[in-house]
Protein backbone atom coordinates (compact mmCIF):
# COMPACT_ATOMS: atom_id res chain seq x y z
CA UNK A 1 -68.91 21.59 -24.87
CA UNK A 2 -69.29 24.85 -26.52
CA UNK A 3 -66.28 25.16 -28.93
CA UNK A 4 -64.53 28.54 -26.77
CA UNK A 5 -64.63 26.14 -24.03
CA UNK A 6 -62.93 23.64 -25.89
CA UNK A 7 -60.24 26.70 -27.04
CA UNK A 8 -59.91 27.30 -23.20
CA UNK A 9 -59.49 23.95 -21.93
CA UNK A 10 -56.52 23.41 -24.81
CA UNK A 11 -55.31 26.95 -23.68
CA UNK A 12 -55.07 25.70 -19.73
CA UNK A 13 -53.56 22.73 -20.44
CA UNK A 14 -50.17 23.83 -22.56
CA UNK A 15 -49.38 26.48 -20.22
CA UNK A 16 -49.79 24.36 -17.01
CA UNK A 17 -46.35 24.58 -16.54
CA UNK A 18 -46.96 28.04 -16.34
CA UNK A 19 -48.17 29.38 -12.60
CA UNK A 20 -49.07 33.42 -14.39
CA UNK A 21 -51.86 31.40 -16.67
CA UNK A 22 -53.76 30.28 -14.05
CA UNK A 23 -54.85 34.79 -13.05
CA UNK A 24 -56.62 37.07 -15.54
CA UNK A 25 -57.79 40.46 -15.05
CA UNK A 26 -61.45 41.10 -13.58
CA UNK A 27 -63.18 44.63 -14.46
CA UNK A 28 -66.16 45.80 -12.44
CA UNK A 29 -68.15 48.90 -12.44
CA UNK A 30 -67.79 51.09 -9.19
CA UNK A 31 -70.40 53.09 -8.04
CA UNK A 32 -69.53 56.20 -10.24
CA UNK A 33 -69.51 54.28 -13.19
CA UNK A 34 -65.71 54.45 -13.21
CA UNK A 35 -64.33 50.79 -14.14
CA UNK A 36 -61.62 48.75 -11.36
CA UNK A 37 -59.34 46.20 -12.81
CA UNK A 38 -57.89 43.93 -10.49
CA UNK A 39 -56.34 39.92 -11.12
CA UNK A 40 -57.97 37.00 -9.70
CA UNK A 41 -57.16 33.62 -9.38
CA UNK A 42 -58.52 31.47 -11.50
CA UNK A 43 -60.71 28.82 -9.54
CA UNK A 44 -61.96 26.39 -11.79
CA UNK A 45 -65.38 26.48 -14.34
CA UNK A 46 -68.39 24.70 -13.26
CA UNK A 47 -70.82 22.67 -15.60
CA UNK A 48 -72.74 25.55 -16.78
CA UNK A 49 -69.97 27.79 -17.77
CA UNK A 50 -69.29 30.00 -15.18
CA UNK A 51 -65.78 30.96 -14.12
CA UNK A 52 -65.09 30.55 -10.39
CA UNK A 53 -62.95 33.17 -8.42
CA UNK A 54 -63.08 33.62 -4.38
CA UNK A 55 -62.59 36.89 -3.13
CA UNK A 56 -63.81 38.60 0.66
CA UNK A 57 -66.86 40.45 1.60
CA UNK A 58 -65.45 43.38 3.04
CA UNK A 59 -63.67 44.15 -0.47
CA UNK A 60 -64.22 46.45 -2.76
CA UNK A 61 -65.20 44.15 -5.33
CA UNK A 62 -67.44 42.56 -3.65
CA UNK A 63 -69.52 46.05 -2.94
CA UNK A 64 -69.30 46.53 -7.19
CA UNK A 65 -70.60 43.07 -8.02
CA UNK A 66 -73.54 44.00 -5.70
CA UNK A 67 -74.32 46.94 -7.21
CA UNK A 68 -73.83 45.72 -10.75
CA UNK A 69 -72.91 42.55 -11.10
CA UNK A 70 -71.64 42.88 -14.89
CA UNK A 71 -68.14 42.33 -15.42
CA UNK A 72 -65.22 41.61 -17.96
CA UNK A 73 -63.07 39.15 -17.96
CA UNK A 74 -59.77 39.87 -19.98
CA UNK A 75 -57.51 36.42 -19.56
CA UNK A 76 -54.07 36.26 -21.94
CA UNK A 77 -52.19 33.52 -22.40
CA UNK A 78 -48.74 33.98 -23.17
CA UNK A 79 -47.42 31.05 -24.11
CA UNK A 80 -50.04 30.60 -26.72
CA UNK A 81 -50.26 33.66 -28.02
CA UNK A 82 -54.02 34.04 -27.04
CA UNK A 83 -56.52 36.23 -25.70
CA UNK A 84 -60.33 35.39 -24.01
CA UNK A 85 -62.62 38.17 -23.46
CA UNK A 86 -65.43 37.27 -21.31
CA UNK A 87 -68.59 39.48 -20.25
CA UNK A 88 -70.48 38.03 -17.45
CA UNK A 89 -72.90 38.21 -14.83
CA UNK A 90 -71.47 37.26 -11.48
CA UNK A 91 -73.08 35.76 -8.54
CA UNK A 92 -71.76 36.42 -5.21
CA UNK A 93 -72.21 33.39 -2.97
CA UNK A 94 -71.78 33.52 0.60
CA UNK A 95 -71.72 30.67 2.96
CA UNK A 96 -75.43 31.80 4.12
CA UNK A 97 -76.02 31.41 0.40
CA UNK A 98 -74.91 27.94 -0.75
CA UNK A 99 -72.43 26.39 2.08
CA UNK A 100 -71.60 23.51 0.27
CA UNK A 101 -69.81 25.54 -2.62
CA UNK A 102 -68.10 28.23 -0.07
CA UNK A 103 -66.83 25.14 1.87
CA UNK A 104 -65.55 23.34 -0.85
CA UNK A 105 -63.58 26.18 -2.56
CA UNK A 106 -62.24 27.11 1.49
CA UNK A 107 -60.97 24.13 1.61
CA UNK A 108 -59.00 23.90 -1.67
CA UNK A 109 -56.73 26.76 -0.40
CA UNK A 110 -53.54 26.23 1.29
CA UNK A 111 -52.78 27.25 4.61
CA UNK A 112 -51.13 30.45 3.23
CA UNK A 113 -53.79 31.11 1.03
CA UNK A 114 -56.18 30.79 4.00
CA UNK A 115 -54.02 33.44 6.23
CA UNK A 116 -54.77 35.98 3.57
CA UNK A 117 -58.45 35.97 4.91
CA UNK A 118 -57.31 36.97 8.39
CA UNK A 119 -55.18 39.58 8.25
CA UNK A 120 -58.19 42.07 8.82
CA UNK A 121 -60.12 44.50 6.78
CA UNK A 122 -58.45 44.85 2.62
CA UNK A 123 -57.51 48.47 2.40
CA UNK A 124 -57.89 49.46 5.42
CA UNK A 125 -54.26 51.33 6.90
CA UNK A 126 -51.55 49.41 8.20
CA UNK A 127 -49.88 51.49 10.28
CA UNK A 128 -46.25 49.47 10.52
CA UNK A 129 -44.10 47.09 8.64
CA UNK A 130 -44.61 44.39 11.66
CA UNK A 131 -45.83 41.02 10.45
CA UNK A 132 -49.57 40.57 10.41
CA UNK A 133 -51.99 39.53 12.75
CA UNK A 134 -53.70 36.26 12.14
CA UNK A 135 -56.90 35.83 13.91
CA UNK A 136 -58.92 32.88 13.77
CA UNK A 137 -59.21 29.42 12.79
CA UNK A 138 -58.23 27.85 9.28
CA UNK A 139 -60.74 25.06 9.91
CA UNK A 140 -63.77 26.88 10.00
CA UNK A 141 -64.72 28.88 7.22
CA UNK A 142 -64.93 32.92 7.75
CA UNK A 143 -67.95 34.96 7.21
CA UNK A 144 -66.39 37.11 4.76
CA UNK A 145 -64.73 33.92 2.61
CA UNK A 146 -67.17 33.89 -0.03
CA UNK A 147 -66.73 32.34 -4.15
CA UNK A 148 -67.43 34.41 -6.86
CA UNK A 149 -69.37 32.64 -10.37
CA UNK A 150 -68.98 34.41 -13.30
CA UNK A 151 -71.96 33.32 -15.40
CA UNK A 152 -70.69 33.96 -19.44
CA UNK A 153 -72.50 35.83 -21.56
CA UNK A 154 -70.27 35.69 -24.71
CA UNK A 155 -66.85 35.66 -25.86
CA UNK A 156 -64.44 37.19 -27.96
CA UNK A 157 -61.36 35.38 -28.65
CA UNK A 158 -58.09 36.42 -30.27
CA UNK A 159 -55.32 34.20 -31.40
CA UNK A 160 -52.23 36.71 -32.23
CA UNK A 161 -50.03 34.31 -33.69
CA UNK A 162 -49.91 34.02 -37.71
CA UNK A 163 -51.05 36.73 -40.12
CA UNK A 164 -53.59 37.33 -40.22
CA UNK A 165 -54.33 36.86 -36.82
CA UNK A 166 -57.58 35.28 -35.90
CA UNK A 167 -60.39 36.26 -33.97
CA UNK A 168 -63.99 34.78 -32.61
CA UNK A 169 -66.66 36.03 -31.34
CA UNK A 170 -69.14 33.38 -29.25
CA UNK A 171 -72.47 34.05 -27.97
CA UNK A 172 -75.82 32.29 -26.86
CA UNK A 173 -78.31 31.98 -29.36
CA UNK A 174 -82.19 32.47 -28.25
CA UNK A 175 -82.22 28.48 -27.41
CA UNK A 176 -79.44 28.44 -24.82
CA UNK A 177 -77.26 27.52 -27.29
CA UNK A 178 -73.58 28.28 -28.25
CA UNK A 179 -72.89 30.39 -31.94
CA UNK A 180 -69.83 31.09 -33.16
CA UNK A 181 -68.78 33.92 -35.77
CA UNK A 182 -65.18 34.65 -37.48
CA UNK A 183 -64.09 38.38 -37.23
CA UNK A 184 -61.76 40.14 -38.72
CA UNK A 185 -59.13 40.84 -35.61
């Protein structure tokens, strides 16, 4: 386990008590090259490193990932004091694409997480303060569900507390394989 991954899993685990550490703050790249910010739930990290997020088709995030599926993660831990920086590549995957991973990640939600998903198109008007419309069935997973893997490219890590601070930066070598470097924060 690469040693940021290590940093991470210590990271999750003291602030479990804590519901804010489980978002961080996803930047993509819109189609004028202006960056969007927006926080995600953290979903879990598979295997091979990649961050998993779900999210809905007929957002706007999902139209920037397929443009340009670069992206920064920016995930702060309070608690600790700490700070993960993660480019990535993501991978949009769509029950058409790999059912078995859409399903599985549909079916870790709640019942109110799942309502979110039918309350019609994000951003479009709502034209009254009535309660929303849900449409559809909870069992069956909707087209537009889909799950997010953000694939990491490197990491820069910042611990804030002491003086000096201290600061990481982690990175594949030409093998596949983890490096890691001390910085000067």
């Amino acid at each position: 386990m690469p040693q940021w991954r290590q940093g991470l899993t210590k990271s999750l685990h003291q602030t479990r008590s804590m519901p804010e550490s489980r978002y961080f703050q996803l930047a993509t790249v819109g189609e004028s090259g202006a960056p969007f910010c927006r926080t995600v739930v953290f979903r879990g990290i598979t295997n091979d490193d990649q961050l998993v997020v779900i999210s809905d088709t007929r957002s706007e995030k999902f139209d920037q990932l397929s443009q340009n599926a670069k992206a920064q993660v920016c995930w702060y831990f309070s608690k600790t004091r700490e700070q993960y920086r993660f480019s990535c590549n993501a991978t949009v995957m769509t029950a058409d694409d790999d059912y078995d991973l859409v399903k599985q990640q549909w079916d870790k939600l709640s019942d109110a997480g799942k309502k979110q998903f039918f309350w019609g198109e994000p951003g479009t008007p709502r034209n009254d303060g009535s309660a929303l419309h849900i449409e559809g069935d909870f069992k069956q997973v909707p087209s537009h569900f889909c799950t997010i893997l953000l694939a990491i490219q490197n990491v820069d890590y910042l611990n804030l507390r002491g003086n000096p601070q201290n600061r990481e930066w982690h990175e594949k070598d030409e093998n596949g394989n983890w490096v890691s470097q001390s910085l000067i924060p």
